[in-house]
N, C-alpha and C. Protein backbone atom coordinates (compact mmCIF):
# COMPACT_ATOMS: atom_id res chain seq x y z
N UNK A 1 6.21 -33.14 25.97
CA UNK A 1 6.79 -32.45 24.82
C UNK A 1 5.72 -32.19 23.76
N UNK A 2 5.14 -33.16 23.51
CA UNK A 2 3.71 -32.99 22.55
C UNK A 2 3.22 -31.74 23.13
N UNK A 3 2.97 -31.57 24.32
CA UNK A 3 1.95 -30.20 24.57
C UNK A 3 2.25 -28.97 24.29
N UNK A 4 3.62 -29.28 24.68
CA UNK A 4 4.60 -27.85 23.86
C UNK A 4 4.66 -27.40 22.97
N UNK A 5 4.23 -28.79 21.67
CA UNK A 5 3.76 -28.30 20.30
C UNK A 5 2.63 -27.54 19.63
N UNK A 6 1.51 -27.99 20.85
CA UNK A 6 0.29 -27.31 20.59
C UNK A 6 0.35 -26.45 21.17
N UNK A 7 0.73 -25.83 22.05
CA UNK A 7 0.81 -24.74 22.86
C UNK A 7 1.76 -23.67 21.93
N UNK A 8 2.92 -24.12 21.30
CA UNK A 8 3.95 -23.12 20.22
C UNK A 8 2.60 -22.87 19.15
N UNK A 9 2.16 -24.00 18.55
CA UNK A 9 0.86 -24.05 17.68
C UNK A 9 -0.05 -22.79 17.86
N UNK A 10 -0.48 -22.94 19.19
CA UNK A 10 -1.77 -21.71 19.33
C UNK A 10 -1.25 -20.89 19.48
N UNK A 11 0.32 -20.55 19.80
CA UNK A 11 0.14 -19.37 19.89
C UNK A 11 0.64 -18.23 18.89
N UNK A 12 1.01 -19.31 17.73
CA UNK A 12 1.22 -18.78 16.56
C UNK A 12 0.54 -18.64 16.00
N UNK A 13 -0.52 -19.42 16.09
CA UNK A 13 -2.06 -19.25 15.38
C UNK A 13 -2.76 -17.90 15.64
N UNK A 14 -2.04 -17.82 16.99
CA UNK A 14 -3.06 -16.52 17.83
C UNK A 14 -2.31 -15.04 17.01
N UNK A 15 -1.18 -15.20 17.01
CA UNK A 15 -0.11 -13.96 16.94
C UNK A 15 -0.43 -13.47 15.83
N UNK A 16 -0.73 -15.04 14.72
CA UNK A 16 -1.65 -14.08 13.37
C UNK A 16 -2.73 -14.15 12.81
N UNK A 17 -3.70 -14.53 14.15
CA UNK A 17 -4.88 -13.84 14.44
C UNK A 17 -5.06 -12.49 14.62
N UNK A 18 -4.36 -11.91 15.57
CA UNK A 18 -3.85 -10.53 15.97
C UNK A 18 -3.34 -10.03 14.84
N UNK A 19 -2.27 -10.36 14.34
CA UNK A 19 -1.47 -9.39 13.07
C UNK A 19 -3.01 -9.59 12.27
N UNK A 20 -3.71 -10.24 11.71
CA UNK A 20 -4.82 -10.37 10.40
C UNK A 20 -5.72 -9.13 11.35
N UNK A 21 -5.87 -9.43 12.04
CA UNK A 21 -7.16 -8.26 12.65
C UNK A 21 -6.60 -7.16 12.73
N UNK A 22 -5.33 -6.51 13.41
CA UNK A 22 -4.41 -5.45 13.23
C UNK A 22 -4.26 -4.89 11.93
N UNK A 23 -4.42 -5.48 10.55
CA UNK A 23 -4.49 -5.13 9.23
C UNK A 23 -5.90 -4.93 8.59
N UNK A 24 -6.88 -5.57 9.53
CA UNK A 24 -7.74 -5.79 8.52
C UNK A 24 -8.31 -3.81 9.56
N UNK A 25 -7.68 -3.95 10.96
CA UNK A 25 -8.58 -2.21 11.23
C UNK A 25 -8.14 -1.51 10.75
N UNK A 26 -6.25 -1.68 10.32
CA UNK A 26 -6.03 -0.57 9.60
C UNK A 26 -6.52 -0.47 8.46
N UNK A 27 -7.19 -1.40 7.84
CA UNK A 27 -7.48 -1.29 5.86
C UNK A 27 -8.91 -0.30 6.41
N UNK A 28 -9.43 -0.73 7.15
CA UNK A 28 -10.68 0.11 7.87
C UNK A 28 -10.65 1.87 7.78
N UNK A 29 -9.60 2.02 8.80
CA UNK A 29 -9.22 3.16 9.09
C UNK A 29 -8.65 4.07 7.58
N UNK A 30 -8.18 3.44 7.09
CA UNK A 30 -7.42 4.17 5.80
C UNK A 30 -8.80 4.54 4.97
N UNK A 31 -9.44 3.10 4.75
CA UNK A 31 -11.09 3.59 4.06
C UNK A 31 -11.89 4.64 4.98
N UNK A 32 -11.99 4.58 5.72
CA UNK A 32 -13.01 6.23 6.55
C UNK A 32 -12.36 7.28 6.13
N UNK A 33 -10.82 7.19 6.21
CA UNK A 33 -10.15 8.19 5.83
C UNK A 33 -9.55 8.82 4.53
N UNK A 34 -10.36 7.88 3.57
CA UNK A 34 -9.54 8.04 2.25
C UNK A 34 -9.25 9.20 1.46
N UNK A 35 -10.18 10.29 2.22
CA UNK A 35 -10.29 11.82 1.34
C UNK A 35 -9.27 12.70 2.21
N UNK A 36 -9.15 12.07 3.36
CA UNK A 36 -7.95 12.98 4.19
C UNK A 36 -7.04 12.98 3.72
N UNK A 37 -6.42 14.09 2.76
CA UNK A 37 -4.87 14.31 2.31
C UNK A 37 -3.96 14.13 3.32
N UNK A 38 -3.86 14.70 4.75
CA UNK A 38 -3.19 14.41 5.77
C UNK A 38 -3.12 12.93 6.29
N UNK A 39 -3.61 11.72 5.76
CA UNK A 39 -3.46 10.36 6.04
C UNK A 39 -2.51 10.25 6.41
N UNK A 40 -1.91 9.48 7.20
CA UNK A 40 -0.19 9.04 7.19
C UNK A 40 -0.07 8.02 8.26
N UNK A 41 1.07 7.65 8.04
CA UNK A 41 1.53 6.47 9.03
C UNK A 41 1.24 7.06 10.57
N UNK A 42 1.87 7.81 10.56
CA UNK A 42 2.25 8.92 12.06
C UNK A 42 0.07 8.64 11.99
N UNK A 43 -0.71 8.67 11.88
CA UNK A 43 -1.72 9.09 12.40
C UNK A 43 -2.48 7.63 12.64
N UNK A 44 -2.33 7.04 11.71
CA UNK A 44 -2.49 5.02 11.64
C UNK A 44 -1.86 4.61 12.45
N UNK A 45 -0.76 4.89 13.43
CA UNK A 45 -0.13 4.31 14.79
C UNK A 45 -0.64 5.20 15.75
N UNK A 46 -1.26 6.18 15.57
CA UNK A 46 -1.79 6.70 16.75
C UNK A 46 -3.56 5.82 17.12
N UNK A 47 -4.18 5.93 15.97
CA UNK A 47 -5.42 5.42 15.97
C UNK A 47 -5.21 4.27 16.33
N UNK A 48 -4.44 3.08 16.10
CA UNK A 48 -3.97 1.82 16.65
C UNK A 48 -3.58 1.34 18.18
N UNK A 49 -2.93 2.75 18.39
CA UNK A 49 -2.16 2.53 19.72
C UNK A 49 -0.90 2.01 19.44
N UNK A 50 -0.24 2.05 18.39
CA UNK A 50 1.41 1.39 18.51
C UNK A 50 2.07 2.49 17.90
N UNK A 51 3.67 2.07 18.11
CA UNK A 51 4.41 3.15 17.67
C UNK A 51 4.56 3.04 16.17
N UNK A 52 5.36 3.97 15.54
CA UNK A 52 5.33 4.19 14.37
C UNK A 52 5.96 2.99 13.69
N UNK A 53 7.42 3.04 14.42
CA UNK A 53 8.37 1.82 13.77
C UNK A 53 7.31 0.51 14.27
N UNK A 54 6.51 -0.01 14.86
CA UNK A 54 5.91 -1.09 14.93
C UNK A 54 4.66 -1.29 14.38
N UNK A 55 4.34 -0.68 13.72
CA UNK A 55 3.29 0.11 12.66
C UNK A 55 3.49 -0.29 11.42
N UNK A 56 5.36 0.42 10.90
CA UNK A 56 5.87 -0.34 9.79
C UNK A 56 6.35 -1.85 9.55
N UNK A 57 7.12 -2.09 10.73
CA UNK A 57 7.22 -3.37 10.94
C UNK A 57 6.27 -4.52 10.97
N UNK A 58 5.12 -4.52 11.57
CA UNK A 58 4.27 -5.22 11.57
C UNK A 58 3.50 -5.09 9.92
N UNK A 59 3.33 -4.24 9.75
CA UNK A 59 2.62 -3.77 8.36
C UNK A 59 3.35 -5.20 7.13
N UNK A 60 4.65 -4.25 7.10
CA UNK A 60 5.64 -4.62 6.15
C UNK A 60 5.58 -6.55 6.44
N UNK A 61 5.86 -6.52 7.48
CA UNK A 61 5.82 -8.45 8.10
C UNK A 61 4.16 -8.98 7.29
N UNK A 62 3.36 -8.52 7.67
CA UNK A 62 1.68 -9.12 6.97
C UNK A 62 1.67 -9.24 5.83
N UNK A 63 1.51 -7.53 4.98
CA UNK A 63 1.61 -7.05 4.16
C UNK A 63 2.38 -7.72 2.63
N UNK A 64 3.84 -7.13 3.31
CA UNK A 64 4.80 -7.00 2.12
C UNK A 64 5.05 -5.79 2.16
N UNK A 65 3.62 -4.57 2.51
CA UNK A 65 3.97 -3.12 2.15
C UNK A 65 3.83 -2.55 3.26
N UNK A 66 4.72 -1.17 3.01
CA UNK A 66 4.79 -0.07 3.95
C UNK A 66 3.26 0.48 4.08
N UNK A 67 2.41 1.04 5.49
CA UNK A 67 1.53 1.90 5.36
C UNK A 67 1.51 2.76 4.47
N UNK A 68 2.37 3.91 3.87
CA UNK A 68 2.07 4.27 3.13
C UNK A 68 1.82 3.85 1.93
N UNK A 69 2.15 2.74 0.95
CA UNK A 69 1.76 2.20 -0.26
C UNK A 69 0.57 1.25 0.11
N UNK A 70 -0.08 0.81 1.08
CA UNK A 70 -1.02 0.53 1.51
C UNK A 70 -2.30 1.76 1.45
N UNK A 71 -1.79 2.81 1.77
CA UNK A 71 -2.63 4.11 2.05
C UNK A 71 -2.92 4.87 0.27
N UNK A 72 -2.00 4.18 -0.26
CA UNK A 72 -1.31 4.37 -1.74
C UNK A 72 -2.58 3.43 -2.54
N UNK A 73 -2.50 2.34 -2.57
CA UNK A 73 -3.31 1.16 -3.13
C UNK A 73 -4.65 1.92 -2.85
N UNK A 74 -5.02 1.80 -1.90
CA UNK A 74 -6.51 2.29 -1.39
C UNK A 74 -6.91 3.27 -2.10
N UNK A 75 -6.07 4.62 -2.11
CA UNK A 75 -6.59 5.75 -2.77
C UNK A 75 -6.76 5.15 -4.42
N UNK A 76 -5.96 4.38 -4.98
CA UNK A 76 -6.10 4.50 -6.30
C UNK A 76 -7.13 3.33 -6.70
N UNK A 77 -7.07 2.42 -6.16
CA UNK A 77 -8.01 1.23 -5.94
C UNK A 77 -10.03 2.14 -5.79
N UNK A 78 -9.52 3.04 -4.92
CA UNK A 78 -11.13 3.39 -4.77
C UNK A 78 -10.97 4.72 -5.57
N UNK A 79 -10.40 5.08 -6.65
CA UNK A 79 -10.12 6.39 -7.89
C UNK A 79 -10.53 4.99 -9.10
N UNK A 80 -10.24 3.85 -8.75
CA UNK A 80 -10.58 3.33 -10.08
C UNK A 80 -12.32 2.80 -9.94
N UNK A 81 -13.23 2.53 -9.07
CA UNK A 81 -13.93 2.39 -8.30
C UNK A 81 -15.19 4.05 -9.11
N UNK A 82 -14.80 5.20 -8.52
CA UNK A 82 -15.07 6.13 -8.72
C UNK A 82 -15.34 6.52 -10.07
N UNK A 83 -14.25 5.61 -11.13
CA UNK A 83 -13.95 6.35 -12.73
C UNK A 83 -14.57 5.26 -13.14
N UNK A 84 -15.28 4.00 -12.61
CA UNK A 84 -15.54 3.20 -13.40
C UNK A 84 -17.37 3.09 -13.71
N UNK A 85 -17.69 3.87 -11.87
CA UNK A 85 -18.96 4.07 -11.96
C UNK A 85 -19.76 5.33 -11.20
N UNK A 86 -19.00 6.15 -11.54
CA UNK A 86 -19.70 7.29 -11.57
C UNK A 86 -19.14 8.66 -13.04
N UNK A 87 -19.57 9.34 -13.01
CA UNK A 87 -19.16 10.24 -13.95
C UNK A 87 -18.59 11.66 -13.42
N UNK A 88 -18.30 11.56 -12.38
CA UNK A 88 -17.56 12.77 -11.60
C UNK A 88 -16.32 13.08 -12.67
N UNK A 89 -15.73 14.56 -12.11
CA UNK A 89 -14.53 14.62 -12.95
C UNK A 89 -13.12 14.09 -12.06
N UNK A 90 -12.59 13.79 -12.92
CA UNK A 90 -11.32 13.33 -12.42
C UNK A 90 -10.41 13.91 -11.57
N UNK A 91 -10.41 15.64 -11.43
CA UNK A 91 -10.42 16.44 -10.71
C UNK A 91 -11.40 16.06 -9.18
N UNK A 92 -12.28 15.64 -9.49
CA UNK A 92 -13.53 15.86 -7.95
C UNK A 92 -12.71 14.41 -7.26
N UNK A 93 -12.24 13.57 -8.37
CA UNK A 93 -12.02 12.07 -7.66
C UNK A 93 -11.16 12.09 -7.04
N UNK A 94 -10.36 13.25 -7.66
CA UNK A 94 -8.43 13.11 -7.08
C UNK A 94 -8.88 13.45 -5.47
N UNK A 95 -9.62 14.65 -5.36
CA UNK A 95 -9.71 15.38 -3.84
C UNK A 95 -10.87 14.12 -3.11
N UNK A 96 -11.72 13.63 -3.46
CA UNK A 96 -12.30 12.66 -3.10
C UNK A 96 -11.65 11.37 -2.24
N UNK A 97 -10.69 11.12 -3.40
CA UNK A 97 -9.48 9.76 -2.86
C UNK A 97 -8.16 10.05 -2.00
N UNK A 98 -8.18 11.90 -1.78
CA UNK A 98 -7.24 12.13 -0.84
C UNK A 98 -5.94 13.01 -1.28
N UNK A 99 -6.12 13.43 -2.61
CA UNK A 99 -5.01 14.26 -3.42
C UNK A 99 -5.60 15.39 -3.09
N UNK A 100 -4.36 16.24 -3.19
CA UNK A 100 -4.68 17.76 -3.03
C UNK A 100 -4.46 18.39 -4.54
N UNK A 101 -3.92 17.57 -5.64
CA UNK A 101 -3.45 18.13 -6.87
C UNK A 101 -3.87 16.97 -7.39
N UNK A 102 -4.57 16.88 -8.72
CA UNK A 102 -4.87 16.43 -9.52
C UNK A 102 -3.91 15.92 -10.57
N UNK A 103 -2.65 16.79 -10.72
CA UNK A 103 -1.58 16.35 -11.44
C UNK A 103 -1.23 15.36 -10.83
N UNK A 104 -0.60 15.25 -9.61
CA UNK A 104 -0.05 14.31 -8.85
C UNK A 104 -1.27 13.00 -8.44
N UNK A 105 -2.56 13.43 -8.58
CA UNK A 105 -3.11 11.62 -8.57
C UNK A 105 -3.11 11.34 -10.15
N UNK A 106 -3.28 11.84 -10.96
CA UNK A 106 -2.91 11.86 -12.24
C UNK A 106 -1.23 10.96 -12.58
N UNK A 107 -0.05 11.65 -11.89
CA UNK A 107 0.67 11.13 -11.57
C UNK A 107 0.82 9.35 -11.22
N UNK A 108 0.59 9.62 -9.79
CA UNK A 108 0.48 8.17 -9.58
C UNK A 108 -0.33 7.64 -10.00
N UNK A 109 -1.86 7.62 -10.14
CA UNK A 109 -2.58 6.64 -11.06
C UNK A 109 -2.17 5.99 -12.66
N UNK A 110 -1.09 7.07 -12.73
CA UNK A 110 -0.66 6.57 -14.25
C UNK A 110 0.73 5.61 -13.96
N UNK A 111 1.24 5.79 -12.60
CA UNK A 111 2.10 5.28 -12.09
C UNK A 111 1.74 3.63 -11.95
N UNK A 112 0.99 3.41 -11.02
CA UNK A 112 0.19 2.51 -10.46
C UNK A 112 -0.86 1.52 -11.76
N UNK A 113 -1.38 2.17 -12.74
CA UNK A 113 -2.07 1.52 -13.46
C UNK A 113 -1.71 1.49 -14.81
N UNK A 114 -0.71 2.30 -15.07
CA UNK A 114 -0.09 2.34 -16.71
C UNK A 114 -0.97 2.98 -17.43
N UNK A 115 -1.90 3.41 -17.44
CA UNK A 115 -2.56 4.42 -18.08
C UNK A 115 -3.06 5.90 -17.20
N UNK A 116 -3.36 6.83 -17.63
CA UNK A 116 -4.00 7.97 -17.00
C UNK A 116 -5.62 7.72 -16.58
N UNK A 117 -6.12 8.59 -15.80
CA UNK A 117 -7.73 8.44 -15.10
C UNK A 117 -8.03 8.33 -16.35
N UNK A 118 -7.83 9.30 -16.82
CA UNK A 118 -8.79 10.08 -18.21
C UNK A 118 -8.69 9.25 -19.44
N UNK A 119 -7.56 8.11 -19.51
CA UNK A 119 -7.86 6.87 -20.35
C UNK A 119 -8.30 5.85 -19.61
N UNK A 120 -8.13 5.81 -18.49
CA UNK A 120 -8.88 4.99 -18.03
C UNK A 120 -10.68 4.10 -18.15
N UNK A 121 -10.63 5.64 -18.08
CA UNK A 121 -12.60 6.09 -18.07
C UNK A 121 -12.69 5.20 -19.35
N UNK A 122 -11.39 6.16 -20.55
CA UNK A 122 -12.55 6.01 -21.77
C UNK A 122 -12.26 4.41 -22.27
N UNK A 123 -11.26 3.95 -21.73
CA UNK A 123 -10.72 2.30 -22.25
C UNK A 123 -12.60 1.30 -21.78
């Protein structure tokens, strides 16, 4: 019976071994891809090899978050990255981090951080 414990043991150990490495290629993949406006879940389960719903599921189980607010974090995470040390315009960053409209990373960055890029910079 003892062996059964270590054996349930490893292989739970293993399962999120697998789930941690399964997250850590997708955080990968999302960063190579961060300027691709077309990012999406549908393309992060293809590059993976799993289906979509096991994509979210697994995500959401590690995580907490859906691929997309994962794909979400990243873009604005590396827009704050961008505004903090370089002097590009906030415009070049939006299409840089994967927006096709500047209003709308404008949008969510003000969403996401409580202030706008453009106070951002100057705070």
């Amino acid at each position: 019976a003892k062996y059964n414990i270590y054996v349930k043991e490893f292989e739970e150990n293993e399962k999120t071994r697998r789930d941690k490495d399964m997250v850590q290629k997708l955080m990968e993949i999302i960063k190579a891809n961060i300027s691709n406006a077309d990012l999406s879940a549908d393309y992060l389960a293809g590059e993976l090899c799993v289906s979509r719903s096991g994509l979210f599921s697994k995500v959401k189980e590690v995580t907490g978050k859906t691929p997309h607010e994962l794909i979400m974090d990243t873009r604005i995470n590396e827009a704050v990255k961008l505004l903090d040390t370089t002097d590009k315009s906030v415009s070049d960053i939006s299409i840089l981090v994967g927006f096709n409209s500047p209003s709308y990373f404008s949008k969510c960055f003000t969403k996401e951080k409580g202030v706008s890029p453009y106070n951002w910079r100057k705070a």
